[in-house]
N, C-alpha and C. Protein backbone atom coordinates (compact mmCIF):
# COMPACT_ATOMS: atom_id res chain seq x y z
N UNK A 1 131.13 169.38 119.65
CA UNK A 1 131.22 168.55 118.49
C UNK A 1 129.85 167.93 118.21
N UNK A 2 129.18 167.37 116.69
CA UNK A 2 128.44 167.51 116.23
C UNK A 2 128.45 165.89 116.16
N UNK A 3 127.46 165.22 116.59
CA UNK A 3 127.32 163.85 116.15
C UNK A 3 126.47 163.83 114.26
N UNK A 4 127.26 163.14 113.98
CA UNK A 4 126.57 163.69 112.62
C UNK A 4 125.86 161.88 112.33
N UNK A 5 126.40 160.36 112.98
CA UNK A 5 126.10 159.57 112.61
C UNK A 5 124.19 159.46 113.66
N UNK A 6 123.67 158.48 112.44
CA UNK A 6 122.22 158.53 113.12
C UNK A 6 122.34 157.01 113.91
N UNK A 7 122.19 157.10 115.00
CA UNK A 7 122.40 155.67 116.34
C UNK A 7 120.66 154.96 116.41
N UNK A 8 119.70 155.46 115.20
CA UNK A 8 118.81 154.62 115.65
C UNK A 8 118.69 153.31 115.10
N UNK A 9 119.62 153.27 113.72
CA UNK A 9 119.48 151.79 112.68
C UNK A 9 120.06 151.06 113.65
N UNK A 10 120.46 149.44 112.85
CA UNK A 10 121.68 148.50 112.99
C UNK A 10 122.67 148.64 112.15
N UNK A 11 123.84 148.14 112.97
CA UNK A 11 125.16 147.84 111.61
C UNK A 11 124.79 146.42 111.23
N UNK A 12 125.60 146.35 109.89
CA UNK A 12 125.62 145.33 109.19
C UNK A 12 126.19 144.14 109.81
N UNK A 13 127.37 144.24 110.96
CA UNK A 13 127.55 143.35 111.81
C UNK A 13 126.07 142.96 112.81
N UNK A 14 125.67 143.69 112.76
CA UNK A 14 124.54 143.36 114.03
C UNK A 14 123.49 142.16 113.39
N UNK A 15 123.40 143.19 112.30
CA UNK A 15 122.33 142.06 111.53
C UNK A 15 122.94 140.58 111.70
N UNK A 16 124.25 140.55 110.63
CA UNK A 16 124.85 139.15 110.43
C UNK A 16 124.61 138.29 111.65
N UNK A 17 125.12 138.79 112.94
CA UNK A 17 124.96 138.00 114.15
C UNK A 17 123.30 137.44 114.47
N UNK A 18 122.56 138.53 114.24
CA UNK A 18 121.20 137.60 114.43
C UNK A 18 120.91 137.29 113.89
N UNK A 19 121.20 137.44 112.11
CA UNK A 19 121.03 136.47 111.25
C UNK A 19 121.56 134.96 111.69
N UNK A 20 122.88 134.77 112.12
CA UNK A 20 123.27 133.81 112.34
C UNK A 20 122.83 132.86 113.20
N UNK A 21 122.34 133.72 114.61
CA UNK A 21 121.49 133.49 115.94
C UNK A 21 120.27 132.76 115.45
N UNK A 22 119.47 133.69 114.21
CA UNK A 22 117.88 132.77 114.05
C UNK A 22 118.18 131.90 113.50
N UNK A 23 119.16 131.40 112.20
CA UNK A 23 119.66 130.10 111.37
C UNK A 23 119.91 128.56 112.58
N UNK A 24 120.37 129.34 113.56
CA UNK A 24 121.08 128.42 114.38
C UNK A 24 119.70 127.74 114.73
N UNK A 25 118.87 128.36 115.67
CA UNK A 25 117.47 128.18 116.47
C UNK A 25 116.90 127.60 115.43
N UNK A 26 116.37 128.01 114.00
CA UNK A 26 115.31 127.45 113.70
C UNK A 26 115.81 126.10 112.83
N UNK A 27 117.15 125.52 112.66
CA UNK A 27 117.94 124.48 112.38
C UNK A 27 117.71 123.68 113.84
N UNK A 28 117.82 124.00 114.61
CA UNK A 28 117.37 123.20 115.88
C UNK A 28 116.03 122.75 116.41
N UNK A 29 114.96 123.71 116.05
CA UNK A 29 113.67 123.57 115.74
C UNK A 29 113.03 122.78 114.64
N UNK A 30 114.00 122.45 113.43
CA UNK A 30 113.43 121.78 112.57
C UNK A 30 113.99 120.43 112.58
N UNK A 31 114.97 120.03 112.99
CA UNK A 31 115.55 118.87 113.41
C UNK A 31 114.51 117.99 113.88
N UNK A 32 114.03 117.88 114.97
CA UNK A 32 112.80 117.12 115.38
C UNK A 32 112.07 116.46 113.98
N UNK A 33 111.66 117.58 113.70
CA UNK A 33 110.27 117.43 112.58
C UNK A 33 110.51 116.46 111.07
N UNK A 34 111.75 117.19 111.36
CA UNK A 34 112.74 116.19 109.75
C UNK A 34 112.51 114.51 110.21
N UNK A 35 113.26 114.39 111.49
CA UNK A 35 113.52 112.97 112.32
C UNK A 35 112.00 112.08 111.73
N UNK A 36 111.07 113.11 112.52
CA UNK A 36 109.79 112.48 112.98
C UNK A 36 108.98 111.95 111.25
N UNK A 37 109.16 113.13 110.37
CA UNK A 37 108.99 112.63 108.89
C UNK A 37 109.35 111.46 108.62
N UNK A 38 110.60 111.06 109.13
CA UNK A 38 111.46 110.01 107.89
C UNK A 38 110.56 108.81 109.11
N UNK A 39 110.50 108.70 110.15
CA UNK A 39 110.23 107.71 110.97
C UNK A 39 109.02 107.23 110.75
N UNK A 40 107.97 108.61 110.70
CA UNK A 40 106.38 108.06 110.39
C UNK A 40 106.44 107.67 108.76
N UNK A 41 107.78 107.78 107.65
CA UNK A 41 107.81 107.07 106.35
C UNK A 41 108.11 105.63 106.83
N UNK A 42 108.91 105.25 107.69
CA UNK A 42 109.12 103.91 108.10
C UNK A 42 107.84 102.87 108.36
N UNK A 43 107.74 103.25 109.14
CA UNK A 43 106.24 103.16 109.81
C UNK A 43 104.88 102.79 109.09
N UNK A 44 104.81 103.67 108.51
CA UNK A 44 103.95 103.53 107.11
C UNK A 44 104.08 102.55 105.80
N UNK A 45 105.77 102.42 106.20
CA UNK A 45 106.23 100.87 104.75
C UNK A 45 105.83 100.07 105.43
N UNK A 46 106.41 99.96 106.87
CA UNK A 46 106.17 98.36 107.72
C UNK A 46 104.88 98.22 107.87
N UNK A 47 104.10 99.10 108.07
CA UNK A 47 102.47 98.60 108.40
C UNK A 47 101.95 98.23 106.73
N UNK A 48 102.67 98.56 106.19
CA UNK A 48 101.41 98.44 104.55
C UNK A 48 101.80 96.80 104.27
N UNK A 49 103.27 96.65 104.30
CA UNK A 49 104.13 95.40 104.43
C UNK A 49 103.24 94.56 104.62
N UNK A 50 103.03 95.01 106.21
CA UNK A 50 101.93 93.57 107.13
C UNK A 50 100.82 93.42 106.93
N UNK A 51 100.10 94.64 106.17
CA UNK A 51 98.83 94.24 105.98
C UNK A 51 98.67 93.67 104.23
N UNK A 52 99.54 94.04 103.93
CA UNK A 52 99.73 93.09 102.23
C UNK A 52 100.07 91.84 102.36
N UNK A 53 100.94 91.26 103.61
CA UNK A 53 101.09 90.08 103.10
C UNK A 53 100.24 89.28 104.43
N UNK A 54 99.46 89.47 105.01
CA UNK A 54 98.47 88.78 105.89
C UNK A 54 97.40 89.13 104.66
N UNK A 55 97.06 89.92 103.93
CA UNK A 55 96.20 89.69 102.78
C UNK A 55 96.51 88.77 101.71
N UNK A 56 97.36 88.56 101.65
CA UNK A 56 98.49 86.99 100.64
C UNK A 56 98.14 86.05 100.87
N UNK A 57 98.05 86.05 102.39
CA UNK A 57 98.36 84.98 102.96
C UNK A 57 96.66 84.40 103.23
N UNK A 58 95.94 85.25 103.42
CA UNK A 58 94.56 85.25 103.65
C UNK A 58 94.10 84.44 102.44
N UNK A 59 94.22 85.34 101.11
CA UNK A 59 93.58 84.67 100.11
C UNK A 59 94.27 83.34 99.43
N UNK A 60 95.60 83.04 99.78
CA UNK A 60 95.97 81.75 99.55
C UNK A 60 95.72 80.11 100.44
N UNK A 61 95.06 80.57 101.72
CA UNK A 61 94.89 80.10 102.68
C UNK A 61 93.16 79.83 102.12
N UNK A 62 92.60 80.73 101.46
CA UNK A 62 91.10 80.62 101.27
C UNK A 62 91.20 79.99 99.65
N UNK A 63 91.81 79.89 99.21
CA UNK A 63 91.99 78.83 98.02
C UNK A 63 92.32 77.52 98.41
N UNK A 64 93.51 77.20 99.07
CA UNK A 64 93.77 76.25 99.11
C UNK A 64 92.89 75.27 100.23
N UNK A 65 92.31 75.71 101.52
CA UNK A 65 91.21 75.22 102.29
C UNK A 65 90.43 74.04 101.54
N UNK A 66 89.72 75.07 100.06
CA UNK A 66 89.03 74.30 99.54
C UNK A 66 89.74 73.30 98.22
N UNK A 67 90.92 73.12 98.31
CA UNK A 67 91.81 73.04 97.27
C UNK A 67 91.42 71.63 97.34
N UNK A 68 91.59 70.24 96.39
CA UNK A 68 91.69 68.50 96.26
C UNK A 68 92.66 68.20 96.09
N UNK A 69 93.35 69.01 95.87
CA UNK A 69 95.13 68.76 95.43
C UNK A 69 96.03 69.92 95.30
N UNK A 70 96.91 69.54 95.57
CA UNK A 70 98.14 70.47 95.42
C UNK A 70 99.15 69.86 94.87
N UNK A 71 100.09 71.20 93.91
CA UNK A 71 101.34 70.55 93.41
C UNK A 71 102.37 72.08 93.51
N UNK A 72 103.45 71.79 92.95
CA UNK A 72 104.74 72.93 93.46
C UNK A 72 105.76 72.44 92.36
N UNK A 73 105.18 73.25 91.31
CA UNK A 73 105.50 73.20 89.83
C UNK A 73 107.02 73.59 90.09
N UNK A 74 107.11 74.29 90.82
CA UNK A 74 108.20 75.39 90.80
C UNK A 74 108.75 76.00 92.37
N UNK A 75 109.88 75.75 92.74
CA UNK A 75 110.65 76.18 94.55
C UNK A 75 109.48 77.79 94.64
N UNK A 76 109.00 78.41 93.73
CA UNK A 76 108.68 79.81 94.13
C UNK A 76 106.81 79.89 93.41
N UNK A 77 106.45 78.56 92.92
CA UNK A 77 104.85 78.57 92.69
C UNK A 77 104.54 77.18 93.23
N UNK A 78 102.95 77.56 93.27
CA UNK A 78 102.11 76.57 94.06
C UNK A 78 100.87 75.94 93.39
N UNK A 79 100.53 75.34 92.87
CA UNK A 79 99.08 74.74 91.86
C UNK A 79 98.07 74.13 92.88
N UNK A 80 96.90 74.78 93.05
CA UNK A 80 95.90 74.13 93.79
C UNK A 80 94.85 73.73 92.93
N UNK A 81 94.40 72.43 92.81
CA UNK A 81 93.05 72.39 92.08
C UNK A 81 92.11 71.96 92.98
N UNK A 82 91.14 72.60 92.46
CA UNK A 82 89.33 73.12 93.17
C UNK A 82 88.43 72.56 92.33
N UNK A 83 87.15 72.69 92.68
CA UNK A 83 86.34 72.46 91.98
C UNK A 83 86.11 73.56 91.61
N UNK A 84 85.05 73.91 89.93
CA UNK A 84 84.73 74.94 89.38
C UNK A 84 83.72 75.49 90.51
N UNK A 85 83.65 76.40 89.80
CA UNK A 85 82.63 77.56 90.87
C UNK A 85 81.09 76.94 90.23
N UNK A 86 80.80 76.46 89.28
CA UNK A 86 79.78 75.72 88.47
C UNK A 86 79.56 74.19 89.05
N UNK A 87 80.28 73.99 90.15
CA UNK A 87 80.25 72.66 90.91
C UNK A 87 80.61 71.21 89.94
N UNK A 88 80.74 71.47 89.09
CA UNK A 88 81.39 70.43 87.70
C UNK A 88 82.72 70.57 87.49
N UNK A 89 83.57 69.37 87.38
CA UNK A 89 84.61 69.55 86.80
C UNK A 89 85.83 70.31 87.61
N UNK A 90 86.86 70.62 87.21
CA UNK A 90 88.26 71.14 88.04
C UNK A 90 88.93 72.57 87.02
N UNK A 91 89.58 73.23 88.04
CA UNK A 91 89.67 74.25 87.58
C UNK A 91 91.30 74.22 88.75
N UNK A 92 92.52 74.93 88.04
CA UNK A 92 93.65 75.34 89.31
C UNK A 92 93.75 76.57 89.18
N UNK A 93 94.49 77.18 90.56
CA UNK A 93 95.12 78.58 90.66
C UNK A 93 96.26 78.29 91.00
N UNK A 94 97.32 78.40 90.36
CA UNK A 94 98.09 78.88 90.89
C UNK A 94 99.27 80.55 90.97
N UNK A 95 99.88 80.33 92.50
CA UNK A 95 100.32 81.32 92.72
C UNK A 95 101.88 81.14 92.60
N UNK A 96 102.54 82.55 92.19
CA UNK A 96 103.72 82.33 91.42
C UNK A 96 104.63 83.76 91.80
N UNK A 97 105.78 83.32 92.33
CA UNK A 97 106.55 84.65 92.15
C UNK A 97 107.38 85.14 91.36
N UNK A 98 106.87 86.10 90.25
CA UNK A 98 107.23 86.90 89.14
C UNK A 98 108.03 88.39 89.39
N UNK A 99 108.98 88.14 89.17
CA UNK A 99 110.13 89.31 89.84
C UNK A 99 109.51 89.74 91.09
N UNK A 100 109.25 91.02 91.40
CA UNK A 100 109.11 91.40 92.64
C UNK A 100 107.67 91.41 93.22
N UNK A 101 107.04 90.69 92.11
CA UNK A 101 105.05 90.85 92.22
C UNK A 101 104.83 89.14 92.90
N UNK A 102 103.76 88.87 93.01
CA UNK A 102 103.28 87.41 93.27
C UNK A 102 102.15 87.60 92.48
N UNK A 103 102.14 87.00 91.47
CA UNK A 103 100.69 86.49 90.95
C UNK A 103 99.74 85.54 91.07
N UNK A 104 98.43 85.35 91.09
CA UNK A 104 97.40 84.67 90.58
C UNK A 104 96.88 84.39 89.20
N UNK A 105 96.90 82.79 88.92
CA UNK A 105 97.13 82.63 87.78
C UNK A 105 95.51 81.36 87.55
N UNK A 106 94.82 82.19 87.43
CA UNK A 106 93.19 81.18 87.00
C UNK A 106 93.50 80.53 85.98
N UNK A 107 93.34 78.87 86.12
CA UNK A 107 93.42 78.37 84.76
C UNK A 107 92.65 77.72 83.61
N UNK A 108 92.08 77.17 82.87
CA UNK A 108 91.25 76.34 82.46
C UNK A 108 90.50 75.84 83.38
N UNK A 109 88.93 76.06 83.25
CA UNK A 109 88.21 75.44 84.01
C UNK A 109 87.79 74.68 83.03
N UNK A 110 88.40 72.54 83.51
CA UNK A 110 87.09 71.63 82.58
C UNK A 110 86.35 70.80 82.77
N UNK A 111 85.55 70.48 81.99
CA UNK A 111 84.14 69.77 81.96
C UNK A 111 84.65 69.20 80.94
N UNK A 112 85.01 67.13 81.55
CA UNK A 112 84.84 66.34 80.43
C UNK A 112 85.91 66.78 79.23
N UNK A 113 86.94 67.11 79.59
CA UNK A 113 88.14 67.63 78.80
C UNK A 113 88.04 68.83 77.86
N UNK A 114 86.61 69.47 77.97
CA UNK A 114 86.94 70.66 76.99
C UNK A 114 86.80 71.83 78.06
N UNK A 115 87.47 72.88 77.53
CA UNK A 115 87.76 74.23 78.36
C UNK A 115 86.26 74.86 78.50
N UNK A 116 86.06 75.19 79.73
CA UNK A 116 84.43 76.17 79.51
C UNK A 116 84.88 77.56 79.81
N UNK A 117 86.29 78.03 80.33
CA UNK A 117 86.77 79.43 80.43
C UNK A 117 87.79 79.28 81.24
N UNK A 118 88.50 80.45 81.02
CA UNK A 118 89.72 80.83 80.99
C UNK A 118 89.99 82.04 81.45
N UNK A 119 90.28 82.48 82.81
CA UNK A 119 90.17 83.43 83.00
C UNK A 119 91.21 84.02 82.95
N UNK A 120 92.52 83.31 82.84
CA UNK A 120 93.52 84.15 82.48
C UNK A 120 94.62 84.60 83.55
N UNK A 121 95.63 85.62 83.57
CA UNK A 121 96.42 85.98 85.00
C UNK A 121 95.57 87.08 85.41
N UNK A 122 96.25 87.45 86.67
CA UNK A 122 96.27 88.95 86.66
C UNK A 122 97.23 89.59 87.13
N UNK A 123 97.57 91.07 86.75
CA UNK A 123 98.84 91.41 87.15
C UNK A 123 99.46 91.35 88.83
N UNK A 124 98.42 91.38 89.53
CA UNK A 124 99.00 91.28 90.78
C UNK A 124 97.78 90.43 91.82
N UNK A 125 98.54 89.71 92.31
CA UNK A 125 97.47 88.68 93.33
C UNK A 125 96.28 89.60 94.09
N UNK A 126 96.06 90.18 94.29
CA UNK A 126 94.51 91.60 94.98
C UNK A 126 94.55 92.62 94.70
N UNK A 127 93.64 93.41 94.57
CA UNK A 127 93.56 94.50 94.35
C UNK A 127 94.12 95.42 95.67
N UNK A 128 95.18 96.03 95.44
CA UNK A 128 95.50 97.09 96.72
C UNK A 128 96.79 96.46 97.54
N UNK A 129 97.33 95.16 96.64
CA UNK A 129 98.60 94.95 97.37
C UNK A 129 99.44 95.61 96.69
N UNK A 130 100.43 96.57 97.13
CA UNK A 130 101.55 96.86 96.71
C UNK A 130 102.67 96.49 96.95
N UNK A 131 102.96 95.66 97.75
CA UNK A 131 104.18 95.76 98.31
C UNK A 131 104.96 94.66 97.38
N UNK A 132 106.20 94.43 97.29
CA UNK A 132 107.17 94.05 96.59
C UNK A 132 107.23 92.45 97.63
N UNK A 133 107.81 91.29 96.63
CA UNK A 133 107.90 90.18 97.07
C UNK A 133 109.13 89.69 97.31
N UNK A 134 109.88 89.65 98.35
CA UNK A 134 110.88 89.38 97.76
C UNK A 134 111.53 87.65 98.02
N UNK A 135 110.40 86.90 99.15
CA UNK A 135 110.85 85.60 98.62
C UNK A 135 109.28 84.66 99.05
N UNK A 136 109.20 83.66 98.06
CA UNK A 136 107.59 83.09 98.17
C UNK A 136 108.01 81.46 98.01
N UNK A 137 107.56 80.60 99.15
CA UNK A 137 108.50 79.75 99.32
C UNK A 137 107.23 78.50 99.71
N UNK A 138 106.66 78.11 98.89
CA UNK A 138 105.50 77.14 99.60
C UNK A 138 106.24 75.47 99.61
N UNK A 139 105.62 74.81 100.34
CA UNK A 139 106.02 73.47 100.97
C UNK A 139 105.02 72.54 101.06
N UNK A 140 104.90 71.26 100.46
CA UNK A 140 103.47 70.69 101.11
C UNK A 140 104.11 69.29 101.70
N UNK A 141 103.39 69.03 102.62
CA UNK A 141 103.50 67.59 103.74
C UNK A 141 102.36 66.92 103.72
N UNK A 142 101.92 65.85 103.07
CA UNK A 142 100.59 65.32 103.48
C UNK A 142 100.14 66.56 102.62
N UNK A 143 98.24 66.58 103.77
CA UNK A 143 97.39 67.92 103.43
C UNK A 143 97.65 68.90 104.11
N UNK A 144 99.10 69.44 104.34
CA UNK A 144 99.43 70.59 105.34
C UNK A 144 100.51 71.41 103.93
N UNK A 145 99.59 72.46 103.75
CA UNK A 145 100.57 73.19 102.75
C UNK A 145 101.67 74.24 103.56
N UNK A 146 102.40 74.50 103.59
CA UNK A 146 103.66 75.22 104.61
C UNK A 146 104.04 76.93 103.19
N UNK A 147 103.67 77.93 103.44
CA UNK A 147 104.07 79.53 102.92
C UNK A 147 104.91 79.81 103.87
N UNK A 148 106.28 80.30 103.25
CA UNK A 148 106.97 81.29 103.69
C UNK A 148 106.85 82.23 102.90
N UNK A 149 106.57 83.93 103.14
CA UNK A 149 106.36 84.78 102.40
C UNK A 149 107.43 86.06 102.79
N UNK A 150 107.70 86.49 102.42
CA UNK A 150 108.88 87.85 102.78
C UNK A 150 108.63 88.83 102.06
N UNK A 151 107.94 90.12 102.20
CA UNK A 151 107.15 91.29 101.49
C UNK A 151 108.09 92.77 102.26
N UNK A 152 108.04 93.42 101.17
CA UNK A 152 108.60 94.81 101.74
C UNK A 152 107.78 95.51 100.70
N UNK A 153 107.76 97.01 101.57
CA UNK A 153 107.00 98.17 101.07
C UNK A 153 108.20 99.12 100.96
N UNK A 154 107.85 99.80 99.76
CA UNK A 154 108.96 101.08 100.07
C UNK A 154 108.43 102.38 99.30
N UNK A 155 108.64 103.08 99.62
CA UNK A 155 108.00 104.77 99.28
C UNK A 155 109.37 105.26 98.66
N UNK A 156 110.47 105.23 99.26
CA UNK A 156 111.34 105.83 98.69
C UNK A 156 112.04 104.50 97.58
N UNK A 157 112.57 104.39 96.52
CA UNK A 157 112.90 103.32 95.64
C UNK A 157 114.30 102.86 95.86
N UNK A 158 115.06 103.36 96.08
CA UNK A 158 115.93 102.97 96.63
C UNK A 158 116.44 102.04 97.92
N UNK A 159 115.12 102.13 98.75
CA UNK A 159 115.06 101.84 100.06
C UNK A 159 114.80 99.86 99.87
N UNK A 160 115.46 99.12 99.94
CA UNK A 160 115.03 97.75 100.27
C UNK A 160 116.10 97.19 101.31
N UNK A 161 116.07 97.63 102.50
CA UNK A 161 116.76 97.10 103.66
C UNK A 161 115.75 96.68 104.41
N UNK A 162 116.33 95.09 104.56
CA UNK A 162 116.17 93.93 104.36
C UNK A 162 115.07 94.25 106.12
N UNK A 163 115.58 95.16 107.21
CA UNK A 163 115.08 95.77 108.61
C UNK A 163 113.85 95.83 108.14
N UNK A 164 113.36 96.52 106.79
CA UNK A 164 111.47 96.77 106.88
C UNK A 164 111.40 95.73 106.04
N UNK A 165 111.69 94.71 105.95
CA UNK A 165 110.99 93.04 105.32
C UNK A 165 109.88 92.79 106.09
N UNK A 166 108.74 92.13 106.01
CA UNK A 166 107.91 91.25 106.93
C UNK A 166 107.93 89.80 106.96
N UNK A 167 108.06 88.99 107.67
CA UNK A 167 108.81 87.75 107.11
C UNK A 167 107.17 87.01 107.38
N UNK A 168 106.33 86.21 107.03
CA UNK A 168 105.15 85.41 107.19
C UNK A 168 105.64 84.11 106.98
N UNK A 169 105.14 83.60 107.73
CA UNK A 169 105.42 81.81 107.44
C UNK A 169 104.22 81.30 108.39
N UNK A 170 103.41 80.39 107.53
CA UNK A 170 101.86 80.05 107.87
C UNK A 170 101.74 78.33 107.43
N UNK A 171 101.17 77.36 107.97
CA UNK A 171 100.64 76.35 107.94
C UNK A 171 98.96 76.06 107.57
N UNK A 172 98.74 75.83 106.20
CA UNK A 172 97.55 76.03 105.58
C UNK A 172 96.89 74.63 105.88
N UNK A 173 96.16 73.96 106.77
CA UNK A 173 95.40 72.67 106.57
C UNK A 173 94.22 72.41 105.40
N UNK A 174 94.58 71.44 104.62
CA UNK A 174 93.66 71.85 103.26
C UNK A 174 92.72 70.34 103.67
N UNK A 175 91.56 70.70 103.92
CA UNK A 175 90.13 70.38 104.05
C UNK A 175 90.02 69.01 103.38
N UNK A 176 89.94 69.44 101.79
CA UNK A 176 89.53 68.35 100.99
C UNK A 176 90.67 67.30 99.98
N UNK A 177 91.71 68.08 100.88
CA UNK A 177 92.82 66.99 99.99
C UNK A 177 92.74 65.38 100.46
């Protein structure tokens, strides 16, 4: 008798099975890598977090140092007045939390009651903070101004669990009040 079938291919069962065999392995191989993605995204919100709002906290701490007064217009803004940068006259900043941003808000600098400039807001308190605000809480005692700050970063938009918050709370001694 004549073998007429050729025994060097695969059957179509054979394939399917190691089809199934490599799906399995390289689903197990990619598992890791998926994990390690989403973790170094974590990672990357919480560190930007901390370095945005120790930068907050930096430049509100370097205003108010030199600040003569303080006031707290508002549970979520803070008014420091300074002297002008022109060594004449008074000028305030204050800082303010505007939905999810914190702003800096330069105001009238005057001399003798008339305005010499105006510099106006800007959309976000430094250049290169991104992160979202979500509670800005200043306090003053005496010349001890008291920030609580609470900042989150997020890459994905959906993401604001409350776990990658950075919570800051700082005691500012102001110099010339």
């Amino acid at each position: 008798m004549i073998n007429t079938r050729d025994s060097r291919g695969f059957t179509l069962t054979e394939l399917l099975v190691a089809l199934v065999i490599s799906v399995v392995m390289m689903s197990a191989f990619t598992m890791p890598f998926v994990a390690e993605r989403v973790f170094w995204k974590q990672g990357k919100q919480q560190t930007e977090a901390q370095r945005d709002a120790q930068m907050v906290m930096r430049a509100i701490a370097r205003t108010a140092r030199g600040a003569s007064a303080v006031s707290l217009p508002s549970s979520s803004s803070v008014t420091l007045t300074r002297r002008c940068d022109s060594g004449t006259g008074n000028g305030t900043v204050t800082y303010e939390k505007s939905g999810v941003q914190l702003l800096k808000r330069t105001l009238v600098c005057k001399i003798d009651g008339s305005d010499v400039s105006t510099v106006g807001s800007e959309p976000k308190l430094i250049d290169g903070v991104r992160s979202k605000v979500a509670t800005f809480t200043p306090a003053v005692n005496g010349t001890v101004l008291s920030v609580v700050l609470d900042v989150y970063h997020n890459i994905i938009p959906t993401d604001s669990d409350p776990a990658q918050h950075e919570y800051l709370q700082t005691n500012i001694y102001m110099r010339n009040a």
